[in-house]
N, C-alpha and C. Protein backbone atom coordinates (compact mmCIF):
# COMPACT_ATOMS: atom_id res chain seq x y z
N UNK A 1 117.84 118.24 113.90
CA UNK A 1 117.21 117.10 114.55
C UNK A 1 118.28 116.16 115.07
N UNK A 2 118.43 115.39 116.11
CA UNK A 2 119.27 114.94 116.94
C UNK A 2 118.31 113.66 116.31
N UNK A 3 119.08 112.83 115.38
CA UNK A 3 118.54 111.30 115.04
C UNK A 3 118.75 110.54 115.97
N UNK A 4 120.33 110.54 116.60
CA UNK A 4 120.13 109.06 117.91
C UNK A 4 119.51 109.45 118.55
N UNK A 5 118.59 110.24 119.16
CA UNK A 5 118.18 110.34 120.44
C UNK A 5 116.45 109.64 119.59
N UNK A 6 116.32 110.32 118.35
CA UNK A 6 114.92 109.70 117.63
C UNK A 6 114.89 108.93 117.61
N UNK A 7 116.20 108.19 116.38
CA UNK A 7 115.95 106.75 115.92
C UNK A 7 116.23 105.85 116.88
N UNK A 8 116.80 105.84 118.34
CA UNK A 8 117.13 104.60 119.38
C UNK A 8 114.94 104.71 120.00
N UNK A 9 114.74 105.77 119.98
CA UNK A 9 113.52 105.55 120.55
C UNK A 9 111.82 104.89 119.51
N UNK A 10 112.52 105.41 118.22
CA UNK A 10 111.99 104.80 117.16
C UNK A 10 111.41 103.34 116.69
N UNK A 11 112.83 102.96 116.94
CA UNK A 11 113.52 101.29 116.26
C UNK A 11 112.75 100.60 117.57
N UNK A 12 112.25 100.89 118.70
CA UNK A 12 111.63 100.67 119.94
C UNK A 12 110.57 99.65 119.52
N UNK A 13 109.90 99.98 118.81
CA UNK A 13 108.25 99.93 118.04
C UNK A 13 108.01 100.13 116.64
N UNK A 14 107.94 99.09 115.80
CA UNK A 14 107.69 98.90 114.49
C UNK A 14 107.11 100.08 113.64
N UNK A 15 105.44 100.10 114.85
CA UNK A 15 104.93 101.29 114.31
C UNK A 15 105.39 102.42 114.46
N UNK A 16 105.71 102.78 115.78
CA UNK A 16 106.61 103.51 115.34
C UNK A 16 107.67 104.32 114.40
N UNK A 17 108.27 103.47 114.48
CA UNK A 17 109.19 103.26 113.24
C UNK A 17 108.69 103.93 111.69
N UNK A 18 107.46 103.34 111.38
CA UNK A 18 107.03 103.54 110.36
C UNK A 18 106.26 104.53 110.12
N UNK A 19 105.88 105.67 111.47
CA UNK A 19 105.46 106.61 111.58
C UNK A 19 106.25 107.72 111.39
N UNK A 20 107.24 107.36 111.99
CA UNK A 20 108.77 108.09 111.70
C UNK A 20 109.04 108.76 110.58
N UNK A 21 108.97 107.52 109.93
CA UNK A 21 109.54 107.08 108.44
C UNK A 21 108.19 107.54 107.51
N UNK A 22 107.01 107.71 107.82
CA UNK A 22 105.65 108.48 106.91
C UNK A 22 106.34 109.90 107.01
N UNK A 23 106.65 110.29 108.44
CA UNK A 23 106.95 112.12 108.35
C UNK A 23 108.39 112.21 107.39
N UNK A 24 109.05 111.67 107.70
CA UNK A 24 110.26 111.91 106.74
C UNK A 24 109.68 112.03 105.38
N UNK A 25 109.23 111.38 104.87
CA UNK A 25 108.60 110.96 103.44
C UNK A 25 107.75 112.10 102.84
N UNK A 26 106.70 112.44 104.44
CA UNK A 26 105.96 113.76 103.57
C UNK A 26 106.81 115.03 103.82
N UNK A 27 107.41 115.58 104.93
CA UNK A 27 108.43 116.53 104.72
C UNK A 27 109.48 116.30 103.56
N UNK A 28 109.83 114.96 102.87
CA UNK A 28 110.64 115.04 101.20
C UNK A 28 109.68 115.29 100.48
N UNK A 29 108.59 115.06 100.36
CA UNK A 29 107.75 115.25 99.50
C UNK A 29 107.18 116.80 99.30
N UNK A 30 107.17 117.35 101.02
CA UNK A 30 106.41 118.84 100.59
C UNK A 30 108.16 119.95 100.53
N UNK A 31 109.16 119.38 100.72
CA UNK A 31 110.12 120.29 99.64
C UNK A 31 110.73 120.10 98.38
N UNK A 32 109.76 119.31 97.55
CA UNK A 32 109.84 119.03 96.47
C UNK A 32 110.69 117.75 96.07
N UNK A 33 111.20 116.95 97.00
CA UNK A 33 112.10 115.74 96.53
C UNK A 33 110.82 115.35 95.46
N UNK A 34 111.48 114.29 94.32
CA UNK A 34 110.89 113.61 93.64
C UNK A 34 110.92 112.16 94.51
N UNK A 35 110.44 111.02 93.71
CA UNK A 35 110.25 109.84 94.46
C UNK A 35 111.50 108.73 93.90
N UNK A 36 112.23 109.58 93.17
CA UNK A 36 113.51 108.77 92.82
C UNK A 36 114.57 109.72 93.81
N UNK A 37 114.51 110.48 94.48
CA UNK A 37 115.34 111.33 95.48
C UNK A 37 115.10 110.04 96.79
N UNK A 38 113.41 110.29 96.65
CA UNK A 38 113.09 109.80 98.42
C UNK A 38 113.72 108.40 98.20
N UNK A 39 113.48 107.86 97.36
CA UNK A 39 113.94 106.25 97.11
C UNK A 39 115.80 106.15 97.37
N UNK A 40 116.22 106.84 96.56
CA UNK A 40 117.81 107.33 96.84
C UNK A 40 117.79 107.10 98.55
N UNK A 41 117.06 108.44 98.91
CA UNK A 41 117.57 108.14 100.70
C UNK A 41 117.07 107.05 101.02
N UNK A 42 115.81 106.66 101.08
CA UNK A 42 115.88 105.31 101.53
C UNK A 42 116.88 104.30 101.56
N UNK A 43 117.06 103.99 100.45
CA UNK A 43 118.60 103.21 100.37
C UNK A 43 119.66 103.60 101.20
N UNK A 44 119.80 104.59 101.24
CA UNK A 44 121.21 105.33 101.89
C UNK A 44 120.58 104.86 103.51
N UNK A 45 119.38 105.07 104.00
CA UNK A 45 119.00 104.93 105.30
C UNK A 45 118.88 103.36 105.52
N UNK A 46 118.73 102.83 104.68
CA UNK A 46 118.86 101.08 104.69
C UNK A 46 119.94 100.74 104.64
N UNK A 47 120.95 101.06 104.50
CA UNK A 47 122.43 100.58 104.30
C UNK A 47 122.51 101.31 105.34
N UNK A 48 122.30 102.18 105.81
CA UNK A 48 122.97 102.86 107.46
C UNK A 48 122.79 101.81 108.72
N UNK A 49 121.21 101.83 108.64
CA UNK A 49 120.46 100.97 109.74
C UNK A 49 121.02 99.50 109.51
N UNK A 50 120.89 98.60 108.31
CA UNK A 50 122.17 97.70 108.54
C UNK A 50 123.01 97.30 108.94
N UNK A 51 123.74 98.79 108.70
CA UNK A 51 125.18 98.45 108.82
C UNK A 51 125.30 98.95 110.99
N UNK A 52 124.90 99.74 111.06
CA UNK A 52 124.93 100.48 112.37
C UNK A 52 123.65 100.02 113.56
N UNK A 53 123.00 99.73 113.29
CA UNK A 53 121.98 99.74 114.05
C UNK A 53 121.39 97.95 114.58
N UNK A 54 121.57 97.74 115.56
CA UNK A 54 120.85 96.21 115.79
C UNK A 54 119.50 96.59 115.97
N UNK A 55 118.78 95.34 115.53
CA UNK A 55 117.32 95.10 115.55
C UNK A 55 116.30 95.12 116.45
N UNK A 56 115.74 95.95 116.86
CA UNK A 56 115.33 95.75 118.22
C UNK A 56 113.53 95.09 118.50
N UNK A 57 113.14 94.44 117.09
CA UNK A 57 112.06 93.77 116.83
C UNK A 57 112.31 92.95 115.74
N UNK A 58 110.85 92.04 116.33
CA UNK A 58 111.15 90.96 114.80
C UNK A 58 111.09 91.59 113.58
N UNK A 59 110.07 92.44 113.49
CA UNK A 59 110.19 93.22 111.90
C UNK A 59 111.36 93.65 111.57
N UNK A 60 112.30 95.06 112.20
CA UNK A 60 113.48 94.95 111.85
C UNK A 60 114.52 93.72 111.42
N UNK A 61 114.27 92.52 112.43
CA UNK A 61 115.12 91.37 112.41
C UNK A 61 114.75 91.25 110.74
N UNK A 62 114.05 90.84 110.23
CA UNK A 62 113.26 90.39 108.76
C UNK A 62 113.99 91.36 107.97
N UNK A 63 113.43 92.48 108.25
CA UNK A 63 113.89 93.30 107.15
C UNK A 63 115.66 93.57 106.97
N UNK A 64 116.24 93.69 108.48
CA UNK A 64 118.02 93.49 108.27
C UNK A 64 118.24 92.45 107.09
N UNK A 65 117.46 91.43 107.98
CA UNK A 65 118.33 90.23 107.26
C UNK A 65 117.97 90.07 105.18
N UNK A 66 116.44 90.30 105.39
CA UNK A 66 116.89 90.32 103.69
C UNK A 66 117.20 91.86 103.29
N UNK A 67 116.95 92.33 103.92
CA UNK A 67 118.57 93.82 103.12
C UNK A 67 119.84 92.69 102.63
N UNK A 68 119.98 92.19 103.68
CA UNK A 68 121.38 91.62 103.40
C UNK A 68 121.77 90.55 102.82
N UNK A 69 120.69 89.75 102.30
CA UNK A 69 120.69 88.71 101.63
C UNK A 69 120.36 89.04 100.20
N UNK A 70 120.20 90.33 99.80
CA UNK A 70 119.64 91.00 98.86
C UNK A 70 121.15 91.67 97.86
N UNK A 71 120.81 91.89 96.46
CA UNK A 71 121.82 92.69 95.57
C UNK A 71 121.21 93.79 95.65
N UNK A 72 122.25 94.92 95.39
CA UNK A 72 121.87 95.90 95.36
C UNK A 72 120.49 96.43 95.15
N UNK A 73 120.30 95.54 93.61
CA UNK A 73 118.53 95.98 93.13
C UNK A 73 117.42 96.06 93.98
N UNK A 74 117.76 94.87 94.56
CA UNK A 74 117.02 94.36 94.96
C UNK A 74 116.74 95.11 96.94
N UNK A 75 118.25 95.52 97.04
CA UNK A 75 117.85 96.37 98.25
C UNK A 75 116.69 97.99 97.62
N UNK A 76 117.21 98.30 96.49
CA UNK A 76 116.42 98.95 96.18
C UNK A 76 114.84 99.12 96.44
N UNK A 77 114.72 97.85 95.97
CA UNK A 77 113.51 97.62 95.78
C UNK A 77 112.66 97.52 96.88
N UNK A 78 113.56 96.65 98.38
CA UNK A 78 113.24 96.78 99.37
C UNK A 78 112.85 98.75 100.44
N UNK A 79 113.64 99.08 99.62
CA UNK A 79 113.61 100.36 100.16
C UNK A 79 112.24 101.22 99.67
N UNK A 80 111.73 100.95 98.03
CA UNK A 80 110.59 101.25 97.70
C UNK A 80 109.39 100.93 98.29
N UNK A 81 109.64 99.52 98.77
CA UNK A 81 108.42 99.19 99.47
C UNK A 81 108.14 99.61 100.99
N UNK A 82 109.24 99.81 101.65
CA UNK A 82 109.25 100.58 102.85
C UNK A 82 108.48 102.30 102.58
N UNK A 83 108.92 102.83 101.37
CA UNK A 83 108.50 104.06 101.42
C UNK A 83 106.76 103.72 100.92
N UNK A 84 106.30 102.93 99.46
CA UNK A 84 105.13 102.62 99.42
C UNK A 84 104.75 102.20 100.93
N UNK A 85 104.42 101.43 102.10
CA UNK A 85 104.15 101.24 102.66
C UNK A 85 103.63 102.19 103.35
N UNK A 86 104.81 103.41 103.99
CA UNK A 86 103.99 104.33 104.87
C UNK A 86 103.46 105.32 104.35
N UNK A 87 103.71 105.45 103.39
CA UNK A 87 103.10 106.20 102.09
C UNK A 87 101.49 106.44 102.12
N UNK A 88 100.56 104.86 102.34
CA UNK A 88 99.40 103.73 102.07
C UNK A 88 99.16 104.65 103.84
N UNK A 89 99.73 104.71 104.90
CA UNK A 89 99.53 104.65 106.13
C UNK A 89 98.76 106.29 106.60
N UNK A 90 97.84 106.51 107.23
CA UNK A 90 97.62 108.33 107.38
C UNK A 90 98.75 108.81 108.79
N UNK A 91 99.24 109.79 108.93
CA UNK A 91 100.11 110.04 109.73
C UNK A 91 99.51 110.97 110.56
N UNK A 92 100.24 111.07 111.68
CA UNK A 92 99.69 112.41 112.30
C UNK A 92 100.75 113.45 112.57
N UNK A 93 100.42 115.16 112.45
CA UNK A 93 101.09 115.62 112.23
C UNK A 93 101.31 116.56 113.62
């Protein structure tokens, strides 16, 4: 999968975004990641998009900024709720 060409068209649209981010979640889920794996990447994908990626909506804007105003845990935690979130959402496949 060619991510910049995804994630620049992604980060476009919130929902988007978070539709994205449902398929990632159920493709970890249907090759068996556990939800302390998917949570792992999350983090790793929250510290990427941080660090690499400008905001291209207010939601991103929000969520950069407390990533970054955040301790580690606590990015954690942010990352759980991103995955609960689209988790809650039905996707299409």
């Amino acid at each position: 999968m060619n991510t910049s060409t995804n994630t620049n068209s992604v980060l476009d649209d919130f929902s988007k975004w978070k539709e994205f981010l449902g398929h990632k979640v159920d493709q970890a889920h249907s090759v068996g990641m556990s939800d302390t794996q998917i949570e792992e990447a999350a983090v790793k994908l929250g510290h990427y998009l941080a660090d690499r990626i400008d905001p291209e909506n207010p939601q991103e804007r929000l969520l950069k900024q407390m990533w970054e105003a955040s301790p580690p845990e606590d990015q954690k935690v942010l990352a759980r709720c991103m995955v609960n979130l689209v988790e809650q959402e039905p996707t299409t496949h």
